[in-house]
C-alpha atoms as a PDB file:
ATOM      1  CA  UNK A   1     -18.815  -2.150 -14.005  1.00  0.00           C
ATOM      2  CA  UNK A   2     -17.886  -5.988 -13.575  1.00  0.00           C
ATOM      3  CA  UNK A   3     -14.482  -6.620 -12.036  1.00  0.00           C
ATOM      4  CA  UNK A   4     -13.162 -10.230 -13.563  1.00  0.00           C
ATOM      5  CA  UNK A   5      -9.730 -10.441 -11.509  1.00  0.00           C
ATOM      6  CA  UNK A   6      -7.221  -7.734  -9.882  1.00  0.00           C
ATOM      7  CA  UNK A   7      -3.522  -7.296 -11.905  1.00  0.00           C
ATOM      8  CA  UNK A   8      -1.177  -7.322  -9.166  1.00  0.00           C
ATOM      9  CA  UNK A   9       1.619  -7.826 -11.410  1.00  0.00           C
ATOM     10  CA  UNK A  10       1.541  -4.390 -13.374  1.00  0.00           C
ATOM     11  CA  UNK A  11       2.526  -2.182 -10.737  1.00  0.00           C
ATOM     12  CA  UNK A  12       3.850  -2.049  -7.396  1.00  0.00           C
ATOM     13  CA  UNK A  13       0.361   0.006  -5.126  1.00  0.00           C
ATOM     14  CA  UNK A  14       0.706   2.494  -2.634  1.00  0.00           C
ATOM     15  CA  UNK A  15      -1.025   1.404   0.417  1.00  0.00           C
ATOM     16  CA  UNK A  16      -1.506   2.729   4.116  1.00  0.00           C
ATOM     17  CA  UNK A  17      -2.459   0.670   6.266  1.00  0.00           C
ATOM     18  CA  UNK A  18      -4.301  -1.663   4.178  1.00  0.00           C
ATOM     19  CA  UNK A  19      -3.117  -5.170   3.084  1.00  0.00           C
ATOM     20  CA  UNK A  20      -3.657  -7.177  -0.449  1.00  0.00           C
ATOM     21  CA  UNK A  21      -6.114  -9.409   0.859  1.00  0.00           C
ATOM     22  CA  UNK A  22      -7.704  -6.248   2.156  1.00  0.00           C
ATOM     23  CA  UNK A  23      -8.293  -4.983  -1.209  1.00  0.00           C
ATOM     24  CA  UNK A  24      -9.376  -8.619  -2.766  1.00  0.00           C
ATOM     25  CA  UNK A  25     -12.345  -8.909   0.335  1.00  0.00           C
ATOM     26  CA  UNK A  26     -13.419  -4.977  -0.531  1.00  0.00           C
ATOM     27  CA  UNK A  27     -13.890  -6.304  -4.490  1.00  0.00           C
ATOM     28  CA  UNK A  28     -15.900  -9.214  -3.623  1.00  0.00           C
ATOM     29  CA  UNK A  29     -17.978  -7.295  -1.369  1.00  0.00           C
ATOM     30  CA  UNK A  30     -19.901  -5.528  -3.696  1.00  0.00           C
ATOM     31  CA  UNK A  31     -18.084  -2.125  -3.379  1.00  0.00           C
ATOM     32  CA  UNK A  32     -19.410   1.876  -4.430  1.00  0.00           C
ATOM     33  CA  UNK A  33     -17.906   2.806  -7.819  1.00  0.00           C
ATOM     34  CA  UNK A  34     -16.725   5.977  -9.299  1.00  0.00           C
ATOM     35  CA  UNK A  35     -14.957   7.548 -11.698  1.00  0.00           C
ATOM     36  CA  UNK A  36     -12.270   9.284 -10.689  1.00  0.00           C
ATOM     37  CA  UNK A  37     -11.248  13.026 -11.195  1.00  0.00           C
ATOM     38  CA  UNK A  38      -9.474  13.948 -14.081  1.00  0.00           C
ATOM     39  CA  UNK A  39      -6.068  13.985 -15.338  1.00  0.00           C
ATOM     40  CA  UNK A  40      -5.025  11.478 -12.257  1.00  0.00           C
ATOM     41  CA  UNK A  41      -3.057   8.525 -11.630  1.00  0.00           C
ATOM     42  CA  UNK A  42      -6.090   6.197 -11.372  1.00  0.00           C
ATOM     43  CA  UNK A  43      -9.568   6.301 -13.944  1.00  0.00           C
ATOM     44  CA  UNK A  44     -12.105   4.763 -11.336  1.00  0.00           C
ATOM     45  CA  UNK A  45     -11.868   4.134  -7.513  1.00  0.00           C
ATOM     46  CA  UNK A  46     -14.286   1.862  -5.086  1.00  0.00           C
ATOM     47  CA  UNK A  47     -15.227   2.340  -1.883  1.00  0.00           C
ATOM     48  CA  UNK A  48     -16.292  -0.450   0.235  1.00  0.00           C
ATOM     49  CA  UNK A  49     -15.619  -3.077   3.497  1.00  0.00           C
ATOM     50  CA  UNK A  50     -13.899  -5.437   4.132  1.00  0.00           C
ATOM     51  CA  UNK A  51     -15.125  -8.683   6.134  1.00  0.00           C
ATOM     52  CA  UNK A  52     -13.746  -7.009   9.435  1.00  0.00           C
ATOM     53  CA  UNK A  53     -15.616  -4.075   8.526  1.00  0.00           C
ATOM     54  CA  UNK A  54     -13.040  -2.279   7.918  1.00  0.00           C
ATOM     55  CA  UNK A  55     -14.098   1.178   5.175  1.00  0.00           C
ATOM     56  CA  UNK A  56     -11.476   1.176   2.321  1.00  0.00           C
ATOM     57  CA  UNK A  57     -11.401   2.994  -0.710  1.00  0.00           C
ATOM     58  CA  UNK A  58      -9.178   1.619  -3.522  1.00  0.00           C
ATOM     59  CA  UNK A  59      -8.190   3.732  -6.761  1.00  0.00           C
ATOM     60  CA  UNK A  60      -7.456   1.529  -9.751  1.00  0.00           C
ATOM     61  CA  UNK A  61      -7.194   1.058 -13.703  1.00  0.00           C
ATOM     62  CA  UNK A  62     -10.320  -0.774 -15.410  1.00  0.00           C
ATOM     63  CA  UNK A  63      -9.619  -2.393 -18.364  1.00  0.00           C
ATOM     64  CA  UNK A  64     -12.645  -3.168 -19.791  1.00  0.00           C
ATOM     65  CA  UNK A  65     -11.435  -5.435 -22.488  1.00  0.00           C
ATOM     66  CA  UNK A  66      -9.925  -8.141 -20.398  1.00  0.00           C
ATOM     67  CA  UNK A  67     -12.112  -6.832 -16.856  1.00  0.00           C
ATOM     68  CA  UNK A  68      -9.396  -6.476 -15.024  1.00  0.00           C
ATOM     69  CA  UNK A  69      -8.670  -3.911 -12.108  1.00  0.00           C
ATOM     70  CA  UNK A  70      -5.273  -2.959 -11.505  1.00  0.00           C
ATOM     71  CA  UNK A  71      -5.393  -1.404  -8.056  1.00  0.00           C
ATOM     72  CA  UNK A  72      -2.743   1.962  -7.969  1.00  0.00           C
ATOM     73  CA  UNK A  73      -3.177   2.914  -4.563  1.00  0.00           C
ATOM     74  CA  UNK A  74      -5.224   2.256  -1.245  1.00  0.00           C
ATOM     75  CA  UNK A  75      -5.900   3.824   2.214  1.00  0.00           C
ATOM     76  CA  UNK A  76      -8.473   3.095   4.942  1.00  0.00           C
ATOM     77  CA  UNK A  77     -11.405   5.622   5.423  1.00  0.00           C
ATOM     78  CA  UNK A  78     -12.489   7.002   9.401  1.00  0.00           C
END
């Protein structure tokens, strides 16, 4: 899976206690893909770090036509 760009714009995400720019350093960073159960909000999620080293996982939309990601909801792992 090759993530071009996040869609911010499509939908307000869910997050707890993780920030955009969070979410934008987990992409970059080479994160853990996987598809998602069924029947849920999100197809896919990633799990991955940030540059603080903060674990993060991320559940989003892929759309592979344009590569986009459009992140639905995020939350930091312990």
């Amino acid at each position: 899976m090759r993530i071009e760009s996040l869609d911010w714009m499509a939908n307000e995400h869910a997050t707890l206690r993780v920030s955009a720019a969070e979410i934008t350093e987990m992409f970059e960073d080479e994160p853990v893909f996987r598809r998602n159960k069924r029947y849920r909000a999100a197809d896919y999620y990633a799990i991955g770090y940030t540059t603080a080293g903060k674990k993060i996982r991320v559940n989003f939309l892929y759309l592979p036509a344009t590569g986009e990601a459009r992140p639905i909801s995020a939350w930091e792992i312990r």
